[in-house]
C-alpha atoms as a PDB file:
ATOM      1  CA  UNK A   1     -20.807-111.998 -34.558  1.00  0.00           C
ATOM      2  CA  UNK A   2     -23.892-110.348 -34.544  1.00  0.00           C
ATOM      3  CA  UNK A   3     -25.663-109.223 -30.889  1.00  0.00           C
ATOM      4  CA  UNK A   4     -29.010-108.563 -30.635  1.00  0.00           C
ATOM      5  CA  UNK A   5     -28.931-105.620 -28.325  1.00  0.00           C
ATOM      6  CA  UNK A   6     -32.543-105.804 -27.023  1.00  0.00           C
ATOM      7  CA  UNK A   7     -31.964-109.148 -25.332  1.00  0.00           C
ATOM      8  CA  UNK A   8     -29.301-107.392 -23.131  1.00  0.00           C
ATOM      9  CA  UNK A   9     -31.419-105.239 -21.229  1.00  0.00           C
ATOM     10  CA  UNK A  10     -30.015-102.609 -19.084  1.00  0.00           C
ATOM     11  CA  UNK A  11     -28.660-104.181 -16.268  1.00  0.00           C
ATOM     12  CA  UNK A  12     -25.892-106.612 -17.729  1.00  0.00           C
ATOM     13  CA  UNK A  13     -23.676-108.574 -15.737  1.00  0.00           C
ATOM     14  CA  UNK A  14     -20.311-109.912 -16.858  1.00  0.00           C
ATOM     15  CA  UNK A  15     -22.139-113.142 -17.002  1.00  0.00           C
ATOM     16  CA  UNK A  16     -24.514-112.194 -19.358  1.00  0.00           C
ATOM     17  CA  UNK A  17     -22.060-110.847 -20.968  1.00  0.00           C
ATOM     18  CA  UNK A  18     -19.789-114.027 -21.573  1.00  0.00           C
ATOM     19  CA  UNK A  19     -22.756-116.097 -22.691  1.00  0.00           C
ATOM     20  CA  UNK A  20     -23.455-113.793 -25.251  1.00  0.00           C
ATOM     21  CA  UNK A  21     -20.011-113.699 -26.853  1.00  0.00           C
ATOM     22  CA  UNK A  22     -20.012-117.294 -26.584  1.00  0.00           C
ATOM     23  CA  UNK A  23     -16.721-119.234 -27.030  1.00  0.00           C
ATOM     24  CA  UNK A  24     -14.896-115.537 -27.957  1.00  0.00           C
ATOM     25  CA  UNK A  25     -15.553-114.293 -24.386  1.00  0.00           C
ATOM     26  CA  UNK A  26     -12.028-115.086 -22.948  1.00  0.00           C
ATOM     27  CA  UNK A  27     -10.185-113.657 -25.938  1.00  0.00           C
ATOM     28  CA  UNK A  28     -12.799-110.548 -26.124  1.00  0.00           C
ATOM     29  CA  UNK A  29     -12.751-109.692 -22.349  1.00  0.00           C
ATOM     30  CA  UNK A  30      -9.407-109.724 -21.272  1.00  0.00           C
ATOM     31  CA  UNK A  31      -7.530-108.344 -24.575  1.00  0.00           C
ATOM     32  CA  UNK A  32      -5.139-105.576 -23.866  1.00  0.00           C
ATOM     33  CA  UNK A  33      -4.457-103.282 -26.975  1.00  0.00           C
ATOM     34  CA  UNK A  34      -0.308-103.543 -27.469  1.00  0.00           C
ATOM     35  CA  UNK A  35      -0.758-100.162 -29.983  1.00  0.00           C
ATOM     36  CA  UNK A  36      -3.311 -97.866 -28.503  1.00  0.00           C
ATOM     37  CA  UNK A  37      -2.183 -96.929 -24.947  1.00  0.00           C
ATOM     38  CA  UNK A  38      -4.969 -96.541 -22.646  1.00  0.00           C
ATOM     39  CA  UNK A  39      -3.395 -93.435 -21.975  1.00  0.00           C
ATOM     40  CA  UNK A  40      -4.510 -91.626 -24.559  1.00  0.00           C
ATOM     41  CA  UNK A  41      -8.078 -92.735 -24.491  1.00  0.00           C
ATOM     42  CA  UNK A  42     -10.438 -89.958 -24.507  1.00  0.00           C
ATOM     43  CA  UNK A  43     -13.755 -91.740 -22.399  1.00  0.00           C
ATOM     44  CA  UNK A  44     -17.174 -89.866 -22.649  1.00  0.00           C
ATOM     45  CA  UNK A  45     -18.386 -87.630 -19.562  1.00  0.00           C
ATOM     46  CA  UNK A  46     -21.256 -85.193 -19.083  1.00  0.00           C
ATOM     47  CA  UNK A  47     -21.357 -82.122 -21.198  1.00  0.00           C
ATOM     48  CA  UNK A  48     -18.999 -79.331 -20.384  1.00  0.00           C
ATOM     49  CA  UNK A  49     -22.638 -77.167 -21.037  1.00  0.00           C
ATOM     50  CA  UNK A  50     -24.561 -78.824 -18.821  1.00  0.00           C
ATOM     51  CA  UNK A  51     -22.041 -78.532 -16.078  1.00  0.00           C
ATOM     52  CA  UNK A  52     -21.765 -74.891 -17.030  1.00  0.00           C
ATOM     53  CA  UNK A  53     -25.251 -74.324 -16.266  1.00  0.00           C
ATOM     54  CA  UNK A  54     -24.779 -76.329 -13.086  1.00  0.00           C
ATOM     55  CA  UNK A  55     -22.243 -74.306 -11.487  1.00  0.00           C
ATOM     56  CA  UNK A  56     -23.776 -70.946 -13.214  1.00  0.00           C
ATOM     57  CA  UNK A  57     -26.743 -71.653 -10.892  1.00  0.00           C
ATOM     58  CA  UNK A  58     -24.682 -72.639  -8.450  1.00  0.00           C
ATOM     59  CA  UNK A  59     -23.624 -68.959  -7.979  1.00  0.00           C
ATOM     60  CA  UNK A  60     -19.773 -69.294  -9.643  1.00  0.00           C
ATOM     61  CA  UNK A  61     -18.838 -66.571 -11.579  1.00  0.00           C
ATOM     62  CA  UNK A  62     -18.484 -67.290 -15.742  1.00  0.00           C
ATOM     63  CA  UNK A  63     -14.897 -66.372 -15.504  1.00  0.00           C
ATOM     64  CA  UNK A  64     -14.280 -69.340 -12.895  1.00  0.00           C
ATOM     65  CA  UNK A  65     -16.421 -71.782 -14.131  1.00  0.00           C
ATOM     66  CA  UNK A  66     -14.328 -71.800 -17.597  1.00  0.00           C
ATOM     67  CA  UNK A  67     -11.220 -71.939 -15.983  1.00  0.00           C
ATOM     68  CA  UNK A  68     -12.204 -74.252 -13.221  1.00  0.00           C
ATOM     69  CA  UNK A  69     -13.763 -76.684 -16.412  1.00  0.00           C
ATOM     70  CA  UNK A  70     -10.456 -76.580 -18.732  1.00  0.00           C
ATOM     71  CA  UNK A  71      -8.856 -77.567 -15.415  1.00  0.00           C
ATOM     72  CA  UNK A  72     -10.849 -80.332 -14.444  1.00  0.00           C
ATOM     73  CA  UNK A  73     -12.106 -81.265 -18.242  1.00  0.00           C
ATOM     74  CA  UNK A  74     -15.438 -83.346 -16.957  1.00  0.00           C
ATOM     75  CA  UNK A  75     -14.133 -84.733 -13.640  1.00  0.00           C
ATOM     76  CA  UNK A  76     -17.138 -82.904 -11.678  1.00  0.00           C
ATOM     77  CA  UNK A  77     -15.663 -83.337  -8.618  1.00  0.00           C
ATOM     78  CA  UNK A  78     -12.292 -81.587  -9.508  1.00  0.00           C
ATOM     79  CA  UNK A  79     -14.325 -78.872 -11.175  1.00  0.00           C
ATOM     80  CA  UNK A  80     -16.489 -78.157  -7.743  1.00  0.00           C
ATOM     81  CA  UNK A  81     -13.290 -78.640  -5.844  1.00  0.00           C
ATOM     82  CA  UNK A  82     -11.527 -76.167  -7.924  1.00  0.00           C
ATOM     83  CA  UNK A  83     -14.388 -73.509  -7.518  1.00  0.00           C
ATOM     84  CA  UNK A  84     -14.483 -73.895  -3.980  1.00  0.00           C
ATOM     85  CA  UNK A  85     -10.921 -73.347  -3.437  1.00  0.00           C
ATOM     86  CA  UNK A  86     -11.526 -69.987  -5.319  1.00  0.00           C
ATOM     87  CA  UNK A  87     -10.066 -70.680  -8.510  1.00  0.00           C
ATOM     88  CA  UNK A  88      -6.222 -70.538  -6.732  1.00  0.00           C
ATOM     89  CA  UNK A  89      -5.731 -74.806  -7.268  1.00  0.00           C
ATOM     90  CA  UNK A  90      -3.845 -75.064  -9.988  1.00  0.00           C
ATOM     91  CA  UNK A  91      -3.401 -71.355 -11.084  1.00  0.00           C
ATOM     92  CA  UNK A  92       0.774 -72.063 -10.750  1.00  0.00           C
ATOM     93  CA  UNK A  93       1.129 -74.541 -13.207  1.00  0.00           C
ATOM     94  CA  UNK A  94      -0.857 -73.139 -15.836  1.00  0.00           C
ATOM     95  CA  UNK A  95       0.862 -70.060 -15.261  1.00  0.00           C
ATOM     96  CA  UNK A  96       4.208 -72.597 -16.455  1.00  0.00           C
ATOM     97  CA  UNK A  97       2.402 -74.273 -18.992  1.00  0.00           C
ATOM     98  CA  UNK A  98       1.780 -70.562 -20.660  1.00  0.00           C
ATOM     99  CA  UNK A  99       5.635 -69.605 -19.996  1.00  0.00           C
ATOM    100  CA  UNK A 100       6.548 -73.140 -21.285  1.00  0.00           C
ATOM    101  CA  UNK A 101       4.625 -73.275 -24.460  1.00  0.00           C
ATOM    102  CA  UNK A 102       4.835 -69.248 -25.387  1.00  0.00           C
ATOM    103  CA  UNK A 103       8.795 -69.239 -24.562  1.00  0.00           C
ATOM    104  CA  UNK A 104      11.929 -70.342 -26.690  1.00  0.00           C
ATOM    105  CA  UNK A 105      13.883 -73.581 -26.230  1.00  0.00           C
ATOM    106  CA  UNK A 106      16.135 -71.599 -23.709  1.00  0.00           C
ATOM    107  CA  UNK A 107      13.127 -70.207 -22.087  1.00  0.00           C
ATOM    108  CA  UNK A 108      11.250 -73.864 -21.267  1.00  0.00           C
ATOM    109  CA  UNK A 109      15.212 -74.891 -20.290  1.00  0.00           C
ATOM    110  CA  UNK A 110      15.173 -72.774 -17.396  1.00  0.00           C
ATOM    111  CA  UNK A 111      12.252 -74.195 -15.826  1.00  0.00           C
ATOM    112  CA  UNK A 112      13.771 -77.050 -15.689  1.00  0.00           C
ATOM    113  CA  UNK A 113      15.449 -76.717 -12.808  1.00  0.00           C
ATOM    114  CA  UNK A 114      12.421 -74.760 -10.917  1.00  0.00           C
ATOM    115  CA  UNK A 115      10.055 -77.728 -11.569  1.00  0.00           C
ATOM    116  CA  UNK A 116      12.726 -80.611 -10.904  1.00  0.00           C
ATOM    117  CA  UNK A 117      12.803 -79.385  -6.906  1.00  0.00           C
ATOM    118  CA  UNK A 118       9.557 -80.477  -6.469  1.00  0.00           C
ATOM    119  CA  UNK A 119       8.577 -83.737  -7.729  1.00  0.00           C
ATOM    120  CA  UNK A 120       4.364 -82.822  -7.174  1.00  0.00           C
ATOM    121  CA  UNK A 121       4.782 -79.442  -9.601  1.00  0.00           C
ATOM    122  CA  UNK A 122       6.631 -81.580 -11.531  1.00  0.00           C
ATOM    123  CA  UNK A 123       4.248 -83.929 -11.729  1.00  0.00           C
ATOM    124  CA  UNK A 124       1.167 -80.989 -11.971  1.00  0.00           C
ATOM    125  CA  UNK A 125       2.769 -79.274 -14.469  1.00  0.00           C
ATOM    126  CA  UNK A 126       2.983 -82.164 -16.870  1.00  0.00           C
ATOM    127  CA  UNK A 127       0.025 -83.600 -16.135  1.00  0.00           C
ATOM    128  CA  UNK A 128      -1.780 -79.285 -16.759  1.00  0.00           C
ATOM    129  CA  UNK A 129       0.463 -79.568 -20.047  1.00  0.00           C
ATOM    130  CA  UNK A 130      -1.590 -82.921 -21.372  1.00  0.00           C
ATOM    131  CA  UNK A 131      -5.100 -80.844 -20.288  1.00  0.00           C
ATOM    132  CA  UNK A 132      -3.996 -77.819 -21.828  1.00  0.00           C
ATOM    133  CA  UNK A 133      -2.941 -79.569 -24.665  1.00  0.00           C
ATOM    134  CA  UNK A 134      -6.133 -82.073 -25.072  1.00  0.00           C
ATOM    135  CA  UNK A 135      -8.220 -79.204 -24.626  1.00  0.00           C
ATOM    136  CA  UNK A 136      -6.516 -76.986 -27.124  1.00  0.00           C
ATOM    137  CA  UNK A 137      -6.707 -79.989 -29.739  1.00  0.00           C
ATOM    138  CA  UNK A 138     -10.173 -80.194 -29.579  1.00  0.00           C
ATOM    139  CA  UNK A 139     -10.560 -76.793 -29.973  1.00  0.00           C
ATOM    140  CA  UNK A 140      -8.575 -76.618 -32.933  1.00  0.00           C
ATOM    141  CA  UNK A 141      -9.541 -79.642 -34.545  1.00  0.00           C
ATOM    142  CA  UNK A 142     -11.433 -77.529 -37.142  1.00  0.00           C
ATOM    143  CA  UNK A 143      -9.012 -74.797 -38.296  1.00  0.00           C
ATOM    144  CA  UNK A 144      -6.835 -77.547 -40.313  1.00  0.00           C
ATOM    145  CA  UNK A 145      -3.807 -79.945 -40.014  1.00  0.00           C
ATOM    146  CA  UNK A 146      -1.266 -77.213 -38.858  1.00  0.00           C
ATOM    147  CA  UNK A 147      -2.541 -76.400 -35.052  1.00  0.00           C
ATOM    148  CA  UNK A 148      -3.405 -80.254 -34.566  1.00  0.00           C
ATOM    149  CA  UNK A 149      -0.259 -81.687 -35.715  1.00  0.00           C
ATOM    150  CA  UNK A 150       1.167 -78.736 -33.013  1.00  0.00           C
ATOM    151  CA  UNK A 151      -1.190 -80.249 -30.213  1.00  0.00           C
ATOM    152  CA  UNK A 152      -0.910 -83.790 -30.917  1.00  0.00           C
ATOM    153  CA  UNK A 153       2.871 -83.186 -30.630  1.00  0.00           C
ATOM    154  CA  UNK A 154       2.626 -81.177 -27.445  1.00  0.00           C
ATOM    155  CA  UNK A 155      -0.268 -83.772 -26.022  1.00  0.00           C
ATOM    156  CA  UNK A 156       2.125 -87.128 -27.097  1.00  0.00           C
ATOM    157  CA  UNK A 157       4.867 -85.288 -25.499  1.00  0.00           C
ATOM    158  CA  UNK A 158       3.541 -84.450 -22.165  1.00  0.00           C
ATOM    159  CA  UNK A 159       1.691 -88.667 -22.196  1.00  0.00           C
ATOM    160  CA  UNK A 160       5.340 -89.397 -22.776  1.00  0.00           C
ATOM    161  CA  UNK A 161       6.978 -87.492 -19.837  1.00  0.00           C
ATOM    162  CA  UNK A 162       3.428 -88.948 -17.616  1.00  0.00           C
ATOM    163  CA  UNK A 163       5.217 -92.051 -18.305  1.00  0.00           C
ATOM    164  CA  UNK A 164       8.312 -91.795 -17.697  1.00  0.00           C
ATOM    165  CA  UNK A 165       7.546 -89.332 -14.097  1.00  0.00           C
ATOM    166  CA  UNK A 166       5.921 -92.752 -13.294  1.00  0.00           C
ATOM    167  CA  UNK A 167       8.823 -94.960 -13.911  1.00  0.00           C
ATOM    168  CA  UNK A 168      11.925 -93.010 -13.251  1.00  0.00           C
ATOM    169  CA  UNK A 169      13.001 -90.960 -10.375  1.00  0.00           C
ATOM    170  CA  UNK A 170      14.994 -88.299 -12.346  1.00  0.00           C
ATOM    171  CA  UNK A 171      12.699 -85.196 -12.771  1.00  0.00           C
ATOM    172  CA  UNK A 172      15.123 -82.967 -14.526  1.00  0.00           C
ATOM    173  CA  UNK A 173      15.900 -86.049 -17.338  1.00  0.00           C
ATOM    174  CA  UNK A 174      12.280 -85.873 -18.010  1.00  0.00           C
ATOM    175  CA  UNK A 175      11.347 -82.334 -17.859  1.00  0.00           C
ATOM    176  CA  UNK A 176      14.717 -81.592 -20.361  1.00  0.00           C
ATOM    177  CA  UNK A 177      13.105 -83.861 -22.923  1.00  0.00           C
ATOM    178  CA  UNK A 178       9.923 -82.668 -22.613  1.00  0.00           C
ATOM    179  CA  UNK A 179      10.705 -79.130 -22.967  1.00  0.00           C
ATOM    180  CA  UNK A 180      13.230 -79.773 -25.860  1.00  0.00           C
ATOM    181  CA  UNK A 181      10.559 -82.083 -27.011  1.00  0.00           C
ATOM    182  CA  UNK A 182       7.986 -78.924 -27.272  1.00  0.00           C
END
């Protein structure tokens, strides 16, 4: 079904919207994708140069301003909150992520039981593992099939332990599969 985009305009309302998908509306609107979880849905934001520049004149160091935006990917809000606080939010967990990702099995093992005490650095760690790991994947999506199919891994793994953190109460289960998993 074909829509002629300059009848929409630019302020659409869902309306609008239904009449011109016509009978399909229903069926169009409310489908929920059963094999792409929203999860791992990658929406649009500003560009990361453009909010360089913004924080550049903003007086934040270059230093903090990359660290601050691989943090907060293009969540502006996190990113200013992040730079206000210094650059400290957050420093902890990638900290583990690095340990975790640039230590053997045995190695990721032993956090395990450092991360499972607290379910919020549980929960930050994982959740600085999937940023890392996003980030990382886009950066290497270039250099060939070997370093994605390393960060896909790494990024599916950490959506997977997101996931389960949200449904079960048993930290150290998840963390042990996700650092075997890595």
């Amino acid at each position: 079904m074909a829509v002629e985009y300059s009848k929409i305009g630019d302020n659409v309302g869902i309306d609008r919207i239904s009449e011109l998908l016509g009978g399909d509306a229903e069926l169009l609107l409310n489908h929920v994708s059963k094999t792409i979880p929203k999860e791992s849905l990658h929406l649009p934001g500003p560009d990361t140069s453009q909010l360089h520049e913004h924080f550049l004149a903003a007086g934040y160091g270059e230093t903090s301003i990359t660290a601050a935006l691989l943090r907060a990917g293009t969540n502006v809000a996190e990113a200013e909150r992040l730079l206000a606080a210094g650059g400290e939010a957050g420093d902890t967990s990638v900290l583990l992520v690095k340990r975790a990702l640039g230590g053997s099995s045995y190695d990721r093992l032993l956090l395990v039981d450092d991360l499972a005490k607290q379910k919020d650095s549980t929960r930050e760690f994982v959740d600085m593992l999937a940023t890392v790991a996003m980030v990382s994947l886009e950066a290497t999506a270039h250099r060939g099939m070997e370093p994605v199919r390393r960060w896909q891994m790494v990024l599916q793994a950490a959506h997977t332990a997101q996931g389960a953190l949200e449904r079960s109460g048993n930290a150290k289960l998840v963390l042990t599969e996700l650092m075997l998993a890595l």
